[in-house]
N, C-alpha and C. Protein backbone atom coordinates (compact mmCIF):
# COMPACT_ATOMS: atom_id res chain seq x y z
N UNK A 1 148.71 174.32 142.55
CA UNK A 1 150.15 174.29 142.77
C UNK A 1 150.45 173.63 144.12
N UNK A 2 151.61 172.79 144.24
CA UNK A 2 151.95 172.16 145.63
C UNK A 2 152.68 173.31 146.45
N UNK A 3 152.25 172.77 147.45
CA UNK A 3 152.61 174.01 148.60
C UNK A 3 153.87 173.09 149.35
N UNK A 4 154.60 172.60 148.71
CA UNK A 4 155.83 172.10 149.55
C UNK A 4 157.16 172.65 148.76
N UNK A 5 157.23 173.56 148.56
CA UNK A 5 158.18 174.27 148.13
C UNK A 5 159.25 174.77 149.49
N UNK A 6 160.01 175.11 149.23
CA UNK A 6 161.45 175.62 150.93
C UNK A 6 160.41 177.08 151.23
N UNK A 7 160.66 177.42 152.12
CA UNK A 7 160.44 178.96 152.60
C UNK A 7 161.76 178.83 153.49
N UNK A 8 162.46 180.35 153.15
CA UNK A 8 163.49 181.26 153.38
C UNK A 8 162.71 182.21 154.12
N UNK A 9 163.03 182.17 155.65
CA UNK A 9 162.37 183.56 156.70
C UNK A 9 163.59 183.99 157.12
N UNK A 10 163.62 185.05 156.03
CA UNK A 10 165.14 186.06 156.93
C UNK A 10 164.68 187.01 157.69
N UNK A 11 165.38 187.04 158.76
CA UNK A 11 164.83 188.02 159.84
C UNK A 11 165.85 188.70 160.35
N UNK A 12 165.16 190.10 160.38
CA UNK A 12 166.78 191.12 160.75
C UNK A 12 166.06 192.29 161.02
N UNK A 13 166.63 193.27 161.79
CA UNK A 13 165.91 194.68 161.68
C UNK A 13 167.20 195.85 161.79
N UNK A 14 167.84 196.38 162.70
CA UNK A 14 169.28 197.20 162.38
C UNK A 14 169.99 196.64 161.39
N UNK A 15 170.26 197.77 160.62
CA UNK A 15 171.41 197.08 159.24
C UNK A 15 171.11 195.83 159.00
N UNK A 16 169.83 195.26 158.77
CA UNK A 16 169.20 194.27 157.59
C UNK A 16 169.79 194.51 156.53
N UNK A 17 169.00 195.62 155.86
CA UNK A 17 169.07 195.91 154.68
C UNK A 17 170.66 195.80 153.81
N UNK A 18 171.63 196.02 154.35
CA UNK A 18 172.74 195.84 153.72
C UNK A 18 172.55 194.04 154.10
N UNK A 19 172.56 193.43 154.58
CA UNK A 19 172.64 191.73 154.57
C UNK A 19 171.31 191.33 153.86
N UNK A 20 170.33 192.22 153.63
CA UNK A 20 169.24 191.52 152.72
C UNK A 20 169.75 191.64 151.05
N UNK A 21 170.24 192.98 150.81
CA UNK A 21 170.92 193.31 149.41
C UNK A 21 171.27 192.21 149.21
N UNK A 22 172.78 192.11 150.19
CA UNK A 22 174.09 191.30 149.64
C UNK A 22 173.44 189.58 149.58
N UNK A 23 172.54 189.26 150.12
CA UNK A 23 171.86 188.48 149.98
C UNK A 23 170.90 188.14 148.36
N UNK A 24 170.37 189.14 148.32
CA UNK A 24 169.54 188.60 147.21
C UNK A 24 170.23 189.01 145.83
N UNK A 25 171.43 190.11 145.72
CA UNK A 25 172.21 189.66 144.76
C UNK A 25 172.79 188.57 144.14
N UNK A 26 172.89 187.87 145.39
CA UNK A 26 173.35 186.09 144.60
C UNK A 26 172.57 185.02 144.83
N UNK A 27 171.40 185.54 144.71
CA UNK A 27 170.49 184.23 144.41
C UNK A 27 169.44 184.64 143.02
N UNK A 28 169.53 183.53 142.18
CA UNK A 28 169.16 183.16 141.07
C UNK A 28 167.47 183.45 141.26
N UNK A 29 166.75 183.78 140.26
CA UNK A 29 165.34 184.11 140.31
C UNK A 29 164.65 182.77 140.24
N UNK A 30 165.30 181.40 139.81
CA UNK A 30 164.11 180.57 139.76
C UNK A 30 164.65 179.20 140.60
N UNK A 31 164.80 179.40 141.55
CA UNK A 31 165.44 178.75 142.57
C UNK A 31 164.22 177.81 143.34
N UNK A 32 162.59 178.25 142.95
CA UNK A 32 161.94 177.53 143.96
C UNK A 32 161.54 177.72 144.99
N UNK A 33 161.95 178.69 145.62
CA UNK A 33 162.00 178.73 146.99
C UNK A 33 161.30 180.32 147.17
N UNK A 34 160.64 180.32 148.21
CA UNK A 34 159.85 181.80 149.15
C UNK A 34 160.82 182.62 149.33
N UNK A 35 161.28 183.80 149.29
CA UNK A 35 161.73 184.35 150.55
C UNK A 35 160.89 185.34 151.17
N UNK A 36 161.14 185.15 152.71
CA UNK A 36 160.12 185.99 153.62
C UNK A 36 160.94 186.88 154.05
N UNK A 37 160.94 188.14 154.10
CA UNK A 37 161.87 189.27 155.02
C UNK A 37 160.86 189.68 156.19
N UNK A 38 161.21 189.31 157.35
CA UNK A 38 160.60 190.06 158.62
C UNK A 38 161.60 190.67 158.86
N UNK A 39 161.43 192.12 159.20
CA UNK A 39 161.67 193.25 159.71
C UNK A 39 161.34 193.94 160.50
N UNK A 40 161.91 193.96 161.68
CA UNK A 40 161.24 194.93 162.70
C UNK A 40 160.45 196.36 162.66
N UNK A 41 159.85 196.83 161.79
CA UNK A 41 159.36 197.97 162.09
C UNK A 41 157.82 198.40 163.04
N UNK A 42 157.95 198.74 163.84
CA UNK A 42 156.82 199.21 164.33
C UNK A 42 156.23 200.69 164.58
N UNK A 43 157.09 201.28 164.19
CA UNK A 43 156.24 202.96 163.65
C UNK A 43 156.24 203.46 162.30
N UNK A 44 157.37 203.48 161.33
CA UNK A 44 157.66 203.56 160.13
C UNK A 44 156.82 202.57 159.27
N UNK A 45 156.43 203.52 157.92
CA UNK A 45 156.17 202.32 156.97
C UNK A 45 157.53 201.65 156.43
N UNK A 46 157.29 200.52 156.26
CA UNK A 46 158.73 199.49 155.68
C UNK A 46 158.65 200.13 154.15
N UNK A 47 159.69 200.39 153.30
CA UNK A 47 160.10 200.88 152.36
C UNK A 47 160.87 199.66 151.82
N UNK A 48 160.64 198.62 152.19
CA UNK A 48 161.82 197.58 151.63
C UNK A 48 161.03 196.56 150.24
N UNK A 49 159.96 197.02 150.38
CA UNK A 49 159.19 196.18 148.83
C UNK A 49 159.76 197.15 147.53
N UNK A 50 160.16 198.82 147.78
CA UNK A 50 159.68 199.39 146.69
C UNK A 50 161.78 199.61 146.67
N UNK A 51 162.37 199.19 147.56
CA UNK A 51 164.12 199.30 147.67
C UNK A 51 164.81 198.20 147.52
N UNK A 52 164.06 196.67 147.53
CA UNK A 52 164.82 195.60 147.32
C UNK A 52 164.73 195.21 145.70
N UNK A 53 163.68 195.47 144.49
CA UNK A 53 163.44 194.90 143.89
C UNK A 53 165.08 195.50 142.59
N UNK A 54 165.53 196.19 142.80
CA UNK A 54 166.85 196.86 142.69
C UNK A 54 167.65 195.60 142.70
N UNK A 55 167.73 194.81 143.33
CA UNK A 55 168.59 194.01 144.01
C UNK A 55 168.05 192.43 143.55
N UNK A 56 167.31 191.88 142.89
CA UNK A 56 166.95 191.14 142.91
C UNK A 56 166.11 190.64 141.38
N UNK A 57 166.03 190.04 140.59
CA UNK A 57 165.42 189.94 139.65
C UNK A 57 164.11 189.13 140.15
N UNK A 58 163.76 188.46 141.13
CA UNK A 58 162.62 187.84 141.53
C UNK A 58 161.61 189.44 142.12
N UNK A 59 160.23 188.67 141.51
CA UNK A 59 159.02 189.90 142.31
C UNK A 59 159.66 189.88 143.75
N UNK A 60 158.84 191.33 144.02
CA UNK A 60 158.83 191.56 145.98
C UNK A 60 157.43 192.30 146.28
N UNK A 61 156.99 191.80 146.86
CA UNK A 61 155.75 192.07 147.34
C UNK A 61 155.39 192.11 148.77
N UNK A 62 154.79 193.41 149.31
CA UNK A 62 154.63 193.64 150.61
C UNK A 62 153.32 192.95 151.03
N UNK A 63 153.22 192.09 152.32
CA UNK A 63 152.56 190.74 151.63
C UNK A 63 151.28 191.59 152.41
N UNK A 64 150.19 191.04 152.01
CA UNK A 64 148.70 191.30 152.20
C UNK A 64 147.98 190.26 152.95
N UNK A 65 146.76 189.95 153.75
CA UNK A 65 146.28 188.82 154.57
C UNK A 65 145.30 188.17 153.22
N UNK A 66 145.86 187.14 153.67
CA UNK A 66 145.67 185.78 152.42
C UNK A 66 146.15 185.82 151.38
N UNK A 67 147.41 186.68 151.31
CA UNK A 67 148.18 186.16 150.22
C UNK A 67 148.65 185.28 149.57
N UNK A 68 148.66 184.98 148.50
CA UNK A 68 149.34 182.87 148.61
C UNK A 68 150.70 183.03 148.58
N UNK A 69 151.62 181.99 149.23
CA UNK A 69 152.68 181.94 149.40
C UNK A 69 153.18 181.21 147.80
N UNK A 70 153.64 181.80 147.13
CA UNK A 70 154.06 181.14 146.14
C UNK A 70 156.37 181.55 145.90
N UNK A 71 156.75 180.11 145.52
CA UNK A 71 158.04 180.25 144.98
C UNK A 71 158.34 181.47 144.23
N UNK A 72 159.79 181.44 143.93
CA UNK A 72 160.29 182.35 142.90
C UNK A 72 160.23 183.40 143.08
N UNK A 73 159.76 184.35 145.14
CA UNK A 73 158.89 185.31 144.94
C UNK A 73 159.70 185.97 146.62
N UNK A 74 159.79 187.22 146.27
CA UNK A 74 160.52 187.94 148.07
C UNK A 74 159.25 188.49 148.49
N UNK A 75 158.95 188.29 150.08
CA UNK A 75 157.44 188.61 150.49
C UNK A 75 158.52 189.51 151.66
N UNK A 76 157.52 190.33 151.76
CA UNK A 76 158.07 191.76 152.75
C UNK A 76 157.13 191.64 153.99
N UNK A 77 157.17 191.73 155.32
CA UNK A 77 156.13 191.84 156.57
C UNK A 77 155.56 193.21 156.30
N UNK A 78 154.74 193.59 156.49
CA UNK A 78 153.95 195.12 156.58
C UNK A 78 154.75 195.53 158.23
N UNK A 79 154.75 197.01 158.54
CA UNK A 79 155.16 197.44 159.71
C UNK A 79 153.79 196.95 160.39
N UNK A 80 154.12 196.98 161.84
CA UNK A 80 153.18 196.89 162.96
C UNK A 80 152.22 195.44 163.05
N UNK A 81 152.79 194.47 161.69
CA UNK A 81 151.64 193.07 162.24
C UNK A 81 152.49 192.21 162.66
N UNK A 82 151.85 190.87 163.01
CA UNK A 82 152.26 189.95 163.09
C UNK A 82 152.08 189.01 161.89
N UNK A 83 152.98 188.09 161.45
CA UNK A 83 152.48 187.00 160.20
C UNK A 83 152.44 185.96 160.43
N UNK A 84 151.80 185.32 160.06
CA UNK A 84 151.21 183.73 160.42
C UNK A 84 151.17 183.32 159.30
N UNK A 85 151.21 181.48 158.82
CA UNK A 85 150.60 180.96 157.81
C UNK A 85 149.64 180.17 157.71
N UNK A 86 149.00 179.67 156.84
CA UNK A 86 147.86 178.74 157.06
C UNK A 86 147.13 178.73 155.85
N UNK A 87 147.19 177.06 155.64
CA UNK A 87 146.83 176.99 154.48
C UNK A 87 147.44 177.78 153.17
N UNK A 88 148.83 177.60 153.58
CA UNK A 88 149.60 177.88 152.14
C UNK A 88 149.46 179.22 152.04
N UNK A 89 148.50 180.28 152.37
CA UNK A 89 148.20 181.36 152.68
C UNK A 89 149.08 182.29 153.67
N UNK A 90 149.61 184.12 153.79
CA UNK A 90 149.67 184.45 154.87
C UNK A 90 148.71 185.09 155.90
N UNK A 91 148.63 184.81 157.08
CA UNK A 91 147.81 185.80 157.54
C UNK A 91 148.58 186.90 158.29
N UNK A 92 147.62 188.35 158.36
CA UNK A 92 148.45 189.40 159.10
C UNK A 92 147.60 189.66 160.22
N UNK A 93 148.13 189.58 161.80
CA UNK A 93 147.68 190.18 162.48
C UNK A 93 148.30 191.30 163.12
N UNK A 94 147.15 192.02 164.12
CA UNK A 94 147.69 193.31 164.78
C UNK A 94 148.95 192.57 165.54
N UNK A 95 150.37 193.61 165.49
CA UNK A 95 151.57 193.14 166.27
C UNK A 95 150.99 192.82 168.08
N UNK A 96 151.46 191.76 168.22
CA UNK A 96 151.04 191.09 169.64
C UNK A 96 151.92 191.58 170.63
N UNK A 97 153.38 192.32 170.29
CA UNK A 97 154.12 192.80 171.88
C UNK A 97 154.18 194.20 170.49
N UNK A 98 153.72 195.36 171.11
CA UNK A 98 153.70 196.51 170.56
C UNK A 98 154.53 197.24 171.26
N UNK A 99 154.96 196.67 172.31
CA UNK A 99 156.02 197.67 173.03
C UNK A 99 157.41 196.57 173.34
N UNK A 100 158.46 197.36 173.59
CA UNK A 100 159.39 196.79 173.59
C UNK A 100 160.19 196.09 172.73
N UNK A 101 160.91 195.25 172.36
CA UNK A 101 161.65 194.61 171.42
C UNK A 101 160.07 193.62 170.64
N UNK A 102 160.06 193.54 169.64
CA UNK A 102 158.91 192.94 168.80
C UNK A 102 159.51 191.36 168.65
N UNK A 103 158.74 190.40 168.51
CA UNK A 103 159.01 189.54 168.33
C UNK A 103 158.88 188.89 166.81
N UNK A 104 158.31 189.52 165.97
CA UNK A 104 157.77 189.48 164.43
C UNK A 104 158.45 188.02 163.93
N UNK A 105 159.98 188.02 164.13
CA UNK A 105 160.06 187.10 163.69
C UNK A 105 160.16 185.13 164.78
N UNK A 106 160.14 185.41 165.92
CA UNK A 106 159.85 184.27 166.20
C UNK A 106 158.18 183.94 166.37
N UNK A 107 157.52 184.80 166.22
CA UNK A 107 156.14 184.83 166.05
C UNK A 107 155.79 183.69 164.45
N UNK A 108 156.56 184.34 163.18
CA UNK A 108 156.21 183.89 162.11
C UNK A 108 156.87 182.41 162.07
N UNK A 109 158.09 181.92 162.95
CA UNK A 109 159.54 180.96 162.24
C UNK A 109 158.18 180.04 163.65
N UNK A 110 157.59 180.20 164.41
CA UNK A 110 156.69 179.32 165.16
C UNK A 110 155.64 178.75 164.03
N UNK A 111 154.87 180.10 163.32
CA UNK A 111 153.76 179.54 162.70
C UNK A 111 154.00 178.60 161.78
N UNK A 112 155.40 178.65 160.90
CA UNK A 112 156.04 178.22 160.23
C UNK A 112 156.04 176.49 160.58
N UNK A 113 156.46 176.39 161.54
CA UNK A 113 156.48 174.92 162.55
C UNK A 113 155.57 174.20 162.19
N UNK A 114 154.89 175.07 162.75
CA UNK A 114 153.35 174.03 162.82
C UNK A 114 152.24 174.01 161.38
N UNK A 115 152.55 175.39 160.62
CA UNK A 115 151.63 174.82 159.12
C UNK A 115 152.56 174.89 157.93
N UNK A 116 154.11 174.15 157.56
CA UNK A 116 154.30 174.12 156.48
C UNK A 116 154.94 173.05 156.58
N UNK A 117 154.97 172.13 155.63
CA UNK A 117 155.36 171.05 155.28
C UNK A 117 156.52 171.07 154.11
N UNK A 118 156.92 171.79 153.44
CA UNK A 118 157.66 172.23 152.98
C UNK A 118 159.34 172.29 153.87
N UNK A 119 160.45 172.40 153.10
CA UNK A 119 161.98 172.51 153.74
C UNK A 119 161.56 173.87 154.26
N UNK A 120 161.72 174.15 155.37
CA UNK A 120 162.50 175.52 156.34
C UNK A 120 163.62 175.85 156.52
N UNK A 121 163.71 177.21 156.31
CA UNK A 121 164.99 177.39 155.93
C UNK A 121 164.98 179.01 157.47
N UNK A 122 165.75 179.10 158.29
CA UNK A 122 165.74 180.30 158.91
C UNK A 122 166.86 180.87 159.00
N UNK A 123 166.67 182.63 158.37
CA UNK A 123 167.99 182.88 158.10
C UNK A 123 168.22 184.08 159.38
N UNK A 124 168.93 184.39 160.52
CA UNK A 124 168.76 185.74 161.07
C UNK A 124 170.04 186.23 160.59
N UNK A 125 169.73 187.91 160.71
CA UNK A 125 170.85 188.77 159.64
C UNK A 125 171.12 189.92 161.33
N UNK A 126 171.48 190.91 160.69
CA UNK A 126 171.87 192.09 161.66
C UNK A 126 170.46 192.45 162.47
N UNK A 127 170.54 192.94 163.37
CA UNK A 127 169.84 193.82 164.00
C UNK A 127 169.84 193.61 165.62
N UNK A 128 169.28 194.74 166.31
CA UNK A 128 169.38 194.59 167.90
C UNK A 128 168.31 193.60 168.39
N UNK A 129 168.37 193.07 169.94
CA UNK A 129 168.00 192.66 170.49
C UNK A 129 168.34 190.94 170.14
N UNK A 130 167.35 190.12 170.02
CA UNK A 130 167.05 188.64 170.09
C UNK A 130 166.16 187.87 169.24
N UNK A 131 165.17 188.61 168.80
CA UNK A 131 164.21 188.26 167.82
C UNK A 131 164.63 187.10 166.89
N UNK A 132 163.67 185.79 166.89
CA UNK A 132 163.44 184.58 166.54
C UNK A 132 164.62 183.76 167.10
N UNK A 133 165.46 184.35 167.90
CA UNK A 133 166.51 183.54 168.51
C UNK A 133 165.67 181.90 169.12
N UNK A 134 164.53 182.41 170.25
CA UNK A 134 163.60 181.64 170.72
C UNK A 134 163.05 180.43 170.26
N UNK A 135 162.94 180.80 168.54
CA UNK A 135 161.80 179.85 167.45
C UNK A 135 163.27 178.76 166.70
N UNK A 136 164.40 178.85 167.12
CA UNK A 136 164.97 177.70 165.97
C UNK A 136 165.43 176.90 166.62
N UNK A 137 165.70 176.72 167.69
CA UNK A 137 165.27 175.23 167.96
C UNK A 137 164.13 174.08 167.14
N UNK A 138 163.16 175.25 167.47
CA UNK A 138 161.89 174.44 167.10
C UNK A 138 161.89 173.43 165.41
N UNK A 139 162.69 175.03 164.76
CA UNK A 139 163.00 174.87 163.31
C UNK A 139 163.42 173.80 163.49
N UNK A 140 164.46 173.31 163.84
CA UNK A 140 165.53 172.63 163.70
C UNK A 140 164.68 170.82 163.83
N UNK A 141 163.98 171.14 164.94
CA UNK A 141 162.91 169.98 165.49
C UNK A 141 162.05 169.05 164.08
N UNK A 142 161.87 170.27 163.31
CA UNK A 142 161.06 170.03 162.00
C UNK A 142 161.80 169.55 161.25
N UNK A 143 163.06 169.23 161.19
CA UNK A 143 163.92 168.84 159.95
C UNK A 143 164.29 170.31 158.88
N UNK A 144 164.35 171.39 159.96
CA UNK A 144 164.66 172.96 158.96
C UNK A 144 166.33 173.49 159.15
N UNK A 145 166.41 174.21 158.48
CA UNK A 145 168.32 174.45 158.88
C UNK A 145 167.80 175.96 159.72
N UNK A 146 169.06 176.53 159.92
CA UNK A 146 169.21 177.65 160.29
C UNK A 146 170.10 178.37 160.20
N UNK A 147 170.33 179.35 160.08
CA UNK A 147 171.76 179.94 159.91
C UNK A 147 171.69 181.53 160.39
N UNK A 148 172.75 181.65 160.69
CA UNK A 148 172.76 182.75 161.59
C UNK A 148 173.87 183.74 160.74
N UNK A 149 173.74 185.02 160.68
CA UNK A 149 175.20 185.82 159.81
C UNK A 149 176.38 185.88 160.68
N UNK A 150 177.13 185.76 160.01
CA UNK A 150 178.63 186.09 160.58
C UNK A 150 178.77 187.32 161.38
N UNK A 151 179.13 187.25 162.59
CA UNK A 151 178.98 188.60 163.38
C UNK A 151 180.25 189.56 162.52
N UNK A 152 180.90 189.27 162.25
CA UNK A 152 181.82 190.36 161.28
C UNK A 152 180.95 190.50 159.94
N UNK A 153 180.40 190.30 159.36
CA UNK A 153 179.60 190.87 158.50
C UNK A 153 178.47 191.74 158.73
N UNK A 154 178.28 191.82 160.11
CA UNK A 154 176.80 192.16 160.28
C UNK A 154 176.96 193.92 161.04
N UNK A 155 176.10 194.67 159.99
CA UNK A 155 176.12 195.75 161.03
C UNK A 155 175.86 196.04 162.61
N UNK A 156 175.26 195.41 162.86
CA UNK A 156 174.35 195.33 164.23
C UNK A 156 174.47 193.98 164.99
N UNK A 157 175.33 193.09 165.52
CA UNK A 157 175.39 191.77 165.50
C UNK A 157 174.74 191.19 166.71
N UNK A 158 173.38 192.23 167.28
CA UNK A 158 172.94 191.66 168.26
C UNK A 158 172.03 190.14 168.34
N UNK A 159 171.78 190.31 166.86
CA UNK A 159 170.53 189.45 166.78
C UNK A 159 170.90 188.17 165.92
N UNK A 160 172.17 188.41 165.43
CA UNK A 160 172.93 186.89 164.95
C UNK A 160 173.50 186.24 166.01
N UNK A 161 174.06 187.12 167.30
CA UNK A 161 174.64 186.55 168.31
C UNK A 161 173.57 185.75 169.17
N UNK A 162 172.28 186.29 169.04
CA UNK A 162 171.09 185.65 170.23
C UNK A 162 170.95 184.39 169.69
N UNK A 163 170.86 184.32 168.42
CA UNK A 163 170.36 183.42 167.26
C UNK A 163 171.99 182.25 167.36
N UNK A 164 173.13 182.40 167.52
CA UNK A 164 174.20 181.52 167.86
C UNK A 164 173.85 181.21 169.38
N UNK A 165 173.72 182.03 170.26
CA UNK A 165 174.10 181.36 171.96
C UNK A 165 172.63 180.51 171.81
N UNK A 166 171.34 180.46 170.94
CA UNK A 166 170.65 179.12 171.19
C UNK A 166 170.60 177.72 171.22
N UNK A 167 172.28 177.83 170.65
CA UNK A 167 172.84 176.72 170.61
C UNK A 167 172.10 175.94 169.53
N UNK A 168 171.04 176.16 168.48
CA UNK A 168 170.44 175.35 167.20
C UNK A 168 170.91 176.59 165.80
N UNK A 169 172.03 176.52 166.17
CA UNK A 169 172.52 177.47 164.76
C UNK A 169 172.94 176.27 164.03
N UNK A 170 172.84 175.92 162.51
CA UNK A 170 173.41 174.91 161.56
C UNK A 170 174.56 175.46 160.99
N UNK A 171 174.46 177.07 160.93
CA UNK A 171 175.90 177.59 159.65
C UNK A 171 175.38 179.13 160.47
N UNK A 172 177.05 179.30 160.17
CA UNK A 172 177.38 180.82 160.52
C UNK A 172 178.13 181.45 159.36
N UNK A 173 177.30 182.07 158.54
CA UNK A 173 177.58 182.57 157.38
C UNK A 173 177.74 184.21 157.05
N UNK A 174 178.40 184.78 155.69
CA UNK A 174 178.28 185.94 155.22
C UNK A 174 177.40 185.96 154.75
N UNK A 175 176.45 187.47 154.38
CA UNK A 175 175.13 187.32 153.62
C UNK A 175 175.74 186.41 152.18
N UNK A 176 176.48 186.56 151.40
CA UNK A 176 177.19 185.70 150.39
C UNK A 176 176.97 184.61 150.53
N UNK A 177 177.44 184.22 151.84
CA UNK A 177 177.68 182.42 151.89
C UNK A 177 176.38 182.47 152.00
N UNK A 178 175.41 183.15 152.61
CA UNK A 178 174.02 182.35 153.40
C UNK A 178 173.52 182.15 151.94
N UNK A 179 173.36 182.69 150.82
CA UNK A 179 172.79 183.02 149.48
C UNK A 179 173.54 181.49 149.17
N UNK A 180 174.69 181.16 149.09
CA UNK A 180 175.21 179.86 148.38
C UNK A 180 174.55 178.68 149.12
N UNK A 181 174.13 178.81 150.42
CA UNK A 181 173.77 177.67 151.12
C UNK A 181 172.49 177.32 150.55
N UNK A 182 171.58 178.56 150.61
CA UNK A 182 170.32 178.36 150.23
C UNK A 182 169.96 177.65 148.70
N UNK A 183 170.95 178.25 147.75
CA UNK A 183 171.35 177.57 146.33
C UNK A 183 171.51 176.28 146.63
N UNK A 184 172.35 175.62 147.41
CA UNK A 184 172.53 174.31 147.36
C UNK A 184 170.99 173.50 148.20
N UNK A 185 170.56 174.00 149.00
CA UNK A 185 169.52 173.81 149.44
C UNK A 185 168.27 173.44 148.65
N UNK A 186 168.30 174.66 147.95
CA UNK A 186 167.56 174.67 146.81
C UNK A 186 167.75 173.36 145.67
N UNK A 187 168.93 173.62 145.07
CA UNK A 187 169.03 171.80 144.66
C UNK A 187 168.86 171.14 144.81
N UNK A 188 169.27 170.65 146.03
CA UNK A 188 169.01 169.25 146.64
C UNK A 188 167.54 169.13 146.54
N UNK A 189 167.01 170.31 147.11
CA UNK A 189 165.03 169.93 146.92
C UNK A 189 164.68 169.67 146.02
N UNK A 190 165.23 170.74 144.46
CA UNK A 190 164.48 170.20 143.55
C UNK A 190 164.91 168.71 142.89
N UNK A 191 166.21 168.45 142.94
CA UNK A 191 166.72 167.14 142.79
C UNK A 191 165.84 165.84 143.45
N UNK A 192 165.47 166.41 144.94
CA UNK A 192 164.31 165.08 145.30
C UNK A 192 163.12 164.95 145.14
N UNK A 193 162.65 165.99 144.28
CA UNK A 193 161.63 165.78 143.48
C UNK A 193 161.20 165.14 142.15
């Protein structure tokens, strides 16, 4: 299978979960495209593989080290690692800042940079602090979009706001709209194929 398919890295941790729902309610199951949920957890097990699939007619799977990244498919971070890719593959390592605000997701939207060849797509949703605010520039560098949630939609709007003042936001969306963008996104890719 070709490994140039889009990957979708939504990243959120406070009141995610209501912008991951409203999210994967309106996206179609055979769209093509990854989605990755990083989530901040670092003491709790994440419960979001066995609570999103409710919401979604595509599999969800809490991803494992060397998993293959395949389309059509919602991949969940495990609590406490870090994720990397390589070789079309994920890898999980032990979380690298274990204290303080986690970086999970500009850790993964970096690895992203440098091993996928594929459209990038980076979505940040609700939650505190800054996390992957840092990494979309970079996205952006690659020819990837980004989009940040609408701070009125967002429970927690610390981490859509970090993700706007980087000044490489493409769209400031509702989880709704971000779901229509990615649809059209999605078209256009498979259309240039």
């Amino acid at each position: 299978m070709t490994k140039d398919f889009p990957i979708v890295c939504v990243g959120g941790s406070a009141g995610g979960l209501d912008a991951y729902t409203r999210l994967l309610k309106n996206l179609p199951a055979d769209m093509g495209v990854a989605i990755v949920v990083v989530n901040h957890l670092r003491t709790v097990a994440t419960r979001l593989h066995e609570i999103l699939p409710r919401f979604t007619p595509m599999p969800v799977e809490l991803i494992t080290d060397r998993l293959d990244v395949c389309p059509n498919c919602v991949f969940i971070i495990p609590e406490k690692r870090d994720l990397h890719l390589l070789n079309g593959e994920f890898r999980l390592k032990p979380i690298s800042k274990p204290h303080g605000w986690p970086d999970v997701i500009t850790v993964f939207l970096r690895s992203l940079t440098d091993n996928w060849t594929g459209q990038l797509i980076a979505v940040i949703v609700s939650g505190y602090d800054g996390d992957g605010a840092a990494a979309l520039c970079g996205i952006r560098e690659v020819g990837g979009i980004t989009i940040a949630q609408k701070l009125d939609t967002a429970v927690q709007p610390d981490m859509p706001q970090s993700a706007i003042d980087s000044g490489c936001i493409d769209f400031i969306l509702s989880p709704e709209g971000i779901a229509q963008e990615i649809r059209r996104i999605a078209d256009r890719n498979s259309a240039a194929l």
